[in-house]
Protein backbone atom coordinates (compact mmCIF):
# COMPACT_ATOMS: atom_id res chain seq x y z
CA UNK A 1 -46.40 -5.32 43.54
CA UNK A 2 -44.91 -2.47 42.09
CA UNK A 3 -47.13 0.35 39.68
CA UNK A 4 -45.99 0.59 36.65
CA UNK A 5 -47.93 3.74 35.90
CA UNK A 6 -45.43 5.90 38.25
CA UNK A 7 -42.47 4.96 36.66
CA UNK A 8 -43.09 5.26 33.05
CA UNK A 9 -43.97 8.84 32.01
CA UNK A 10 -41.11 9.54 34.26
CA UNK A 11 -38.46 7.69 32.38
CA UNK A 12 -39.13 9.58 29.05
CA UNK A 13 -38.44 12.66 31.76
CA UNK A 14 -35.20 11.55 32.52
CA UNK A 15 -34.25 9.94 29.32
CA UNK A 16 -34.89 13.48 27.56
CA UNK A 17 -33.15 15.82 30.27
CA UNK A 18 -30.24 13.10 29.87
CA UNK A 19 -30.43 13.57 25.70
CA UNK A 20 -30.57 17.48 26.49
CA UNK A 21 -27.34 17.57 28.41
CA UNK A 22 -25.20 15.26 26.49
CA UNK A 23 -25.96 18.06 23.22
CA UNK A 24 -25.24 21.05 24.87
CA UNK A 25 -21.60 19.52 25.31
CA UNK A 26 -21.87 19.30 21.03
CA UNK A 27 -21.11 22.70 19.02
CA UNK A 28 -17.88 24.64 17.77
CA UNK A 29 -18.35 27.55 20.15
CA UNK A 30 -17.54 25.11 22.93
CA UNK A 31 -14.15 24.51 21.65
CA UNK A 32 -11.17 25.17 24.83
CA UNK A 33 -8.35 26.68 23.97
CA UNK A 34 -5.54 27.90 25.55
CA UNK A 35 -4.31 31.34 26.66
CA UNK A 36 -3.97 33.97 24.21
CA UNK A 37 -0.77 35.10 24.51
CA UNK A 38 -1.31 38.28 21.69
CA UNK A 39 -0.76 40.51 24.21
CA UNK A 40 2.49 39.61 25.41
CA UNK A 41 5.84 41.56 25.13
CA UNK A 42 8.38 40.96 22.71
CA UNK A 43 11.41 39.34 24.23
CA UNK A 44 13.86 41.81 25.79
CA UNK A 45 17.17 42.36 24.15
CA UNK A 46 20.14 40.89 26.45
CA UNK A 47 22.60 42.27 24.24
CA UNK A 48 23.75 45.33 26.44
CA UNK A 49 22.79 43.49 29.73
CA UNK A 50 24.45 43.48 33.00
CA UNK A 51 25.43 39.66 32.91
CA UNK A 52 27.78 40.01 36.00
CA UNK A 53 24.32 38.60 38.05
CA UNK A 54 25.22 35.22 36.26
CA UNK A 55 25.40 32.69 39.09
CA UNK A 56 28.40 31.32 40.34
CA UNK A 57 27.60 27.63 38.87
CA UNK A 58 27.03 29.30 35.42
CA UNK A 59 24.79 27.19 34.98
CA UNK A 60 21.57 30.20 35.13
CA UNK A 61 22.22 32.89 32.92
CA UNK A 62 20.95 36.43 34.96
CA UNK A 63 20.83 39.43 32.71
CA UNK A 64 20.15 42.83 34.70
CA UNK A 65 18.40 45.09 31.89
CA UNK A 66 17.62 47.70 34.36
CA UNK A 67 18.49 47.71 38.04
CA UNK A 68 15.66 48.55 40.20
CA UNK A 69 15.01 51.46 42.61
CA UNK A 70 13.80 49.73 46.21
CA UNK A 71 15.47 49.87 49.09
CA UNK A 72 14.84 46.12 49.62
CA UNK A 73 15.75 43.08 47.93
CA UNK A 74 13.81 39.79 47.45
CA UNK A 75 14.95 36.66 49.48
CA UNK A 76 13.28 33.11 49.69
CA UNK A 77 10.68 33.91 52.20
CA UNK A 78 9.17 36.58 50.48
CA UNK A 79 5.72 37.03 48.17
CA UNK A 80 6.60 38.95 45.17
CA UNK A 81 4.13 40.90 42.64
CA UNK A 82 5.77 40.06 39.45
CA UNK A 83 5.07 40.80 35.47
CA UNK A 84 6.47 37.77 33.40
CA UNK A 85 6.75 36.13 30.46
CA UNK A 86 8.22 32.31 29.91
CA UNK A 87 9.68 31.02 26.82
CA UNK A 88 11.31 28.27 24.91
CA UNK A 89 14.76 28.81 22.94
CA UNK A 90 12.63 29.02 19.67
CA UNK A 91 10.32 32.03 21.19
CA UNK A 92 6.93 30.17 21.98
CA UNK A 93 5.87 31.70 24.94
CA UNK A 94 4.51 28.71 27.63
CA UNK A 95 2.97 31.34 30.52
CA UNK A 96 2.96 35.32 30.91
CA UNK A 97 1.55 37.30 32.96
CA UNK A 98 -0.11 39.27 30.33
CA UNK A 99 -1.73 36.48 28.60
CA UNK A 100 -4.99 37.00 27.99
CA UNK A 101 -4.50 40.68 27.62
CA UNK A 102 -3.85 41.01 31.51
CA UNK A 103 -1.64 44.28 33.05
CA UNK A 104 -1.71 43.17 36.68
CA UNK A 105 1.41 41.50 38.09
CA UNK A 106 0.98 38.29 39.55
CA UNK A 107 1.52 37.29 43.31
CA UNK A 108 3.98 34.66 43.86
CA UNK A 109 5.53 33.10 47.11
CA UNK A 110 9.23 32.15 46.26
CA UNK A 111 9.50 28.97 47.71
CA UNK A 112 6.94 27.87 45.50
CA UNK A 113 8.89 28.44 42.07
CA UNK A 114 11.12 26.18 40.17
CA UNK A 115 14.41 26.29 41.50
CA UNK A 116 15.99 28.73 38.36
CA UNK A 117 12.93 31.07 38.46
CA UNK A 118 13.36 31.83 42.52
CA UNK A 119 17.76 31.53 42.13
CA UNK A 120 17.23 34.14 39.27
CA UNK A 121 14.89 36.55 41.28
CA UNK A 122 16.81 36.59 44.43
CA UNK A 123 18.33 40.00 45.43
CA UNK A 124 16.31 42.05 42.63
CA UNK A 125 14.98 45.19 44.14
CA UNK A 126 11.51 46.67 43.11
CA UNK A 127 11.22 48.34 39.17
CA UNK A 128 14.58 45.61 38.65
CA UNK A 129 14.21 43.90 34.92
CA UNK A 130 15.78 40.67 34.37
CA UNK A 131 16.32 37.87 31.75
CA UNK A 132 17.23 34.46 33.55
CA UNK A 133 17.53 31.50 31.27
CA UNK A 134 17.05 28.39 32.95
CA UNK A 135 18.67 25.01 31.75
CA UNK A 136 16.07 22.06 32.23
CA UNK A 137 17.98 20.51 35.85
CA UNK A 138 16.99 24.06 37.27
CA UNK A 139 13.70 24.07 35.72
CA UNK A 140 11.24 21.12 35.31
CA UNK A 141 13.76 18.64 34.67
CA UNK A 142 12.30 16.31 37.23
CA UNK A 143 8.94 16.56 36.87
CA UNK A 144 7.07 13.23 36.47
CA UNK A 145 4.62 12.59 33.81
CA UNK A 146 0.52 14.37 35.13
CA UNK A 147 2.61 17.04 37.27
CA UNK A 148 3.18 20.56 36.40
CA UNK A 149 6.02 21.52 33.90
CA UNK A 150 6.39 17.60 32.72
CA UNK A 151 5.80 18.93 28.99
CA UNK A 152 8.76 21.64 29.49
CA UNK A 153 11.01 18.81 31.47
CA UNK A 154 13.99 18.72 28.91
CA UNK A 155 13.56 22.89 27.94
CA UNK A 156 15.59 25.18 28.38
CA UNK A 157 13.62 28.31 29.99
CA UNK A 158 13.72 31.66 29.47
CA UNK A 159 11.83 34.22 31.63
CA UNK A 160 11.73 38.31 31.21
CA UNK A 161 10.72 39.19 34.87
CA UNK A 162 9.65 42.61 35.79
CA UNK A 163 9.42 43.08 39.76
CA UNK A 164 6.60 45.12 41.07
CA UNK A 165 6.53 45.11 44.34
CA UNK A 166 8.06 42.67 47.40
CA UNK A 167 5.37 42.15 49.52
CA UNK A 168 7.39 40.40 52.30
């Protein structure tokens, strides 16, 4: 026979640490929200660009706003420290680097990247700025619905990159 004396003033326990942690989920300072993106750039004028980069498909637009000063340039097995923004045709920025009022560049591996971002970044040289604009078959075009880049699938992409450093 089992004592009914043990379990009682213990479920009250558990009922009210159970209450307790369903409310702290409750509140308007609990709201998520996505990056700030105040702190971002404007968009860099193309207008006097070096569009001779263009790739030979035409299909990625590569605008060389100033050519860089390293004695390297990037190819697809390299990490690259990077500043970046990423926009749509109308402006709204999707992902920078300083979101969130961040001045580090970022760290990316190449081969990693949607196919426009690494075409476009291949052969800049460290201090190189560039505007590639990415149609959506080099960008997330194929991306299936939960996956990365399914919500920018039929955008057309525009990044301002700003190579730090090629870290090889």
């Amino acid at each position: 026979m089992r004592s009914s004396i043990t379990t009682k003033p213990f479920l009250p326990f558990v009922l009210g640490i159970v209450i307790f942690i369903a409310f702290q989920g409750c509140g308007d300072n609990d709201t998520i929200s996505g990056p700030d993106f105040s702190t971002v750039p404007a968009p860099w004028d193309i207008s006097g660009a070096d569009s001779s980069f263009t790739l030979a498909d035409g299909d990625i637009a590569v605008y060389v706003l100033e050519k860089g000063n390293g004695i390297f340039e990037v190819n697809e097995r390299d990490q690259i420290s990077v500043y970046y923004t990423g926009r749509l045709k109308d402006g709204t920025v999707f992902t920078s680097t300083w979101a969130n009022g961040n001045t580090a560049p970022r760290l990316l591996a190449i081969s990693e990247q949607i196919e426009g971002f690494r075409r476009g970044v291949i052969g800049m040289s460290e201090g190189e700025r560039r505007t590639v604009i990415i149609p959506p078959s080099y960008g997330y075009g194929n991306s299936r619905p939960g996956t990365n880049g399914y919500n920018l699938r039929n955008d057309t992409l525009i990044y301002d990159i700003e190579l730090d450093e090629i870290d090889g």
